[in-house]
C-alpha atoms as a PDB file:
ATOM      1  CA  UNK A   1     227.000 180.609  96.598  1.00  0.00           C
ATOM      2  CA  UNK A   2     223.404 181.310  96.152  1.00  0.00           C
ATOM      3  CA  UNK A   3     221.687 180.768  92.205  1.00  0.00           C
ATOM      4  CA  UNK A   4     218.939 183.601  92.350  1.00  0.00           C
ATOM      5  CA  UNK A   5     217.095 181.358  89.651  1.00  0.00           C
ATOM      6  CA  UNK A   6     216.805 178.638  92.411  1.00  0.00           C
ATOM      7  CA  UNK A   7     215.415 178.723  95.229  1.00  0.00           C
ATOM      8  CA  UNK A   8     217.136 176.860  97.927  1.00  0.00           C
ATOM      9  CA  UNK A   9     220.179 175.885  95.394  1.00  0.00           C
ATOM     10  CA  UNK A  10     223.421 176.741  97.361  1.00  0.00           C
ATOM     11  CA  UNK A  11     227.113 175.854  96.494  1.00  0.00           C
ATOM     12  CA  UNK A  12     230.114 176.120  99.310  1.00  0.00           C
ATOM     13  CA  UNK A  13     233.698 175.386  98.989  1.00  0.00           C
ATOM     14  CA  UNK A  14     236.564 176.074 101.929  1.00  0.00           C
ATOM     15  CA  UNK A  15     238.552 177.581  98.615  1.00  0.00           C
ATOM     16  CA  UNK A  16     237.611 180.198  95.795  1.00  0.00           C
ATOM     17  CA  UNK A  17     238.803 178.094  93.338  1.00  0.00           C
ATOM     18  CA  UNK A  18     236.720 174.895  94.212  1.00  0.00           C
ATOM     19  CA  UNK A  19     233.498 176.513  93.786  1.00  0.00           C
ATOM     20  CA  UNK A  20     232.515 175.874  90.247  1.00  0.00           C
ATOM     21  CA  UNK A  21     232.975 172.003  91.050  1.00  0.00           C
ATOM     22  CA  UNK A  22     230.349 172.647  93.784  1.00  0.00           C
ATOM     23  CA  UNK A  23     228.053 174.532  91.968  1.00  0.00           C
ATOM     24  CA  UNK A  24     228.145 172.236  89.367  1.00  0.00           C
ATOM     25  CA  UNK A  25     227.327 169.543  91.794  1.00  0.00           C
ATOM     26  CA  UNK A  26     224.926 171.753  93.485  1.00  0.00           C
ATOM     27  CA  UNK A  27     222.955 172.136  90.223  1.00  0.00           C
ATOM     28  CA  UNK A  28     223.108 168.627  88.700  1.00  0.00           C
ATOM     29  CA  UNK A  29     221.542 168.101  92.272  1.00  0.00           C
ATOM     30  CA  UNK A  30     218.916 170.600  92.189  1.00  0.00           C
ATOM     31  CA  UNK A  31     217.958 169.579  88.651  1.00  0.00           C
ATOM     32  CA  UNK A  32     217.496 166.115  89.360  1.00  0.00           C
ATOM     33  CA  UNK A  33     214.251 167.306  91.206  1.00  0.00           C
ATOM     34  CA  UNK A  34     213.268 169.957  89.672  1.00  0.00           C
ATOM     35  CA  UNK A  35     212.706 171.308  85.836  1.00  0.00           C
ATOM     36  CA  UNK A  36     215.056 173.044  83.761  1.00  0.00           C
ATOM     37  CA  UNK A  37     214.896 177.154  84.611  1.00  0.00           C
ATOM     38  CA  UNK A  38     215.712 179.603  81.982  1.00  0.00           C
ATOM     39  CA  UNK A  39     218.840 181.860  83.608  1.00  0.00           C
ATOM     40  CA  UNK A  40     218.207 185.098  84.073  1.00  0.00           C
ATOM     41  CA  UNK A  41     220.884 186.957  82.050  1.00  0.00           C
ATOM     42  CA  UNK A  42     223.625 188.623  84.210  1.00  0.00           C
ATOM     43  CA  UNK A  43     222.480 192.853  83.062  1.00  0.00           C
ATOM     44  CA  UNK A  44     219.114 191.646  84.145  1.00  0.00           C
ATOM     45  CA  UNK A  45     220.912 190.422  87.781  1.00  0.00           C
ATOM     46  CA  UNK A  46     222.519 193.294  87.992  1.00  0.00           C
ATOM     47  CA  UNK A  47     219.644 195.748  87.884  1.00  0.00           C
ATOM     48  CA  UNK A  48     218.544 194.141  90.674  1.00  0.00           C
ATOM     49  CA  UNK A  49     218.306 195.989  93.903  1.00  0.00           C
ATOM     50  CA  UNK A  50     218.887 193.332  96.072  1.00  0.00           C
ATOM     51  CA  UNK A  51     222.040 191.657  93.667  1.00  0.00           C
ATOM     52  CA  UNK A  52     223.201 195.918  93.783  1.00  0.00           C
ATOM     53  CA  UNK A  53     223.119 195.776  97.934  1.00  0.00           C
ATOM     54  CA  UNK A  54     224.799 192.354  97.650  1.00  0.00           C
ATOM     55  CA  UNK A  55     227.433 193.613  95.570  1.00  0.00           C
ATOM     56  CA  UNK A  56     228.415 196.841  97.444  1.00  0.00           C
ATOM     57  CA  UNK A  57     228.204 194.719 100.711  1.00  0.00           C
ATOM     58  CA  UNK A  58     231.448 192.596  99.010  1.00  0.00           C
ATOM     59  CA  UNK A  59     229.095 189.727  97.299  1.00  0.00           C
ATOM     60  CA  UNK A  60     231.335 188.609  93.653  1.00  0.00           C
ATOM     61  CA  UNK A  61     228.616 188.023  90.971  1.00  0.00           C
ATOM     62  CA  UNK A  62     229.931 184.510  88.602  1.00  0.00           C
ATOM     63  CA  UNK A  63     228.475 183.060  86.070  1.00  0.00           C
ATOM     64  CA  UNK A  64     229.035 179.048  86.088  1.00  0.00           C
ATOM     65  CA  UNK A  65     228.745 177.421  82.913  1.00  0.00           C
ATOM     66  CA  UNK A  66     225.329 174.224  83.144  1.00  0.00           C
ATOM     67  CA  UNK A  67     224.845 171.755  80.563  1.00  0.00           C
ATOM     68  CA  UNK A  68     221.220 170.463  81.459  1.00  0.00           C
ATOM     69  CA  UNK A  69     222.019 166.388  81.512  1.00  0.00           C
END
């Protein structure tokens, strides 16, 4: 998992459903370095060329739910 709002944040998980604990863990990690980054909102995302290619290509678009500590 890549967060387009973060450079070099990534997430990875042998399962689907045990990638939200790693994102989370990959963000509380990113964060602890670095300052708090508005999200881009997900239409915004989306009407990216890059996120568009990304998609087609087979790429699943999630949001994961942050509380800054």
């Amino acid at each position: 998992m890549t967060f387009p709002d973060l450079p070099g944040c990534i997430a990875a998980s042998d399962e689907f459903s045990g990638i939200y604990r790693t994102a989370d863990e990959a963000l509380r990690l990113w964060f602890e370095d670095m300052q708090y980054v508005e999200p881009t909102s997900l239409d915004e995302l989306r009407a990216r060329e890059e996120v568009q290619a990304e998609l087609a290509a087979g790429a699943v678009l999630i949001q994961i739910p942050f509380t800054a500590p």
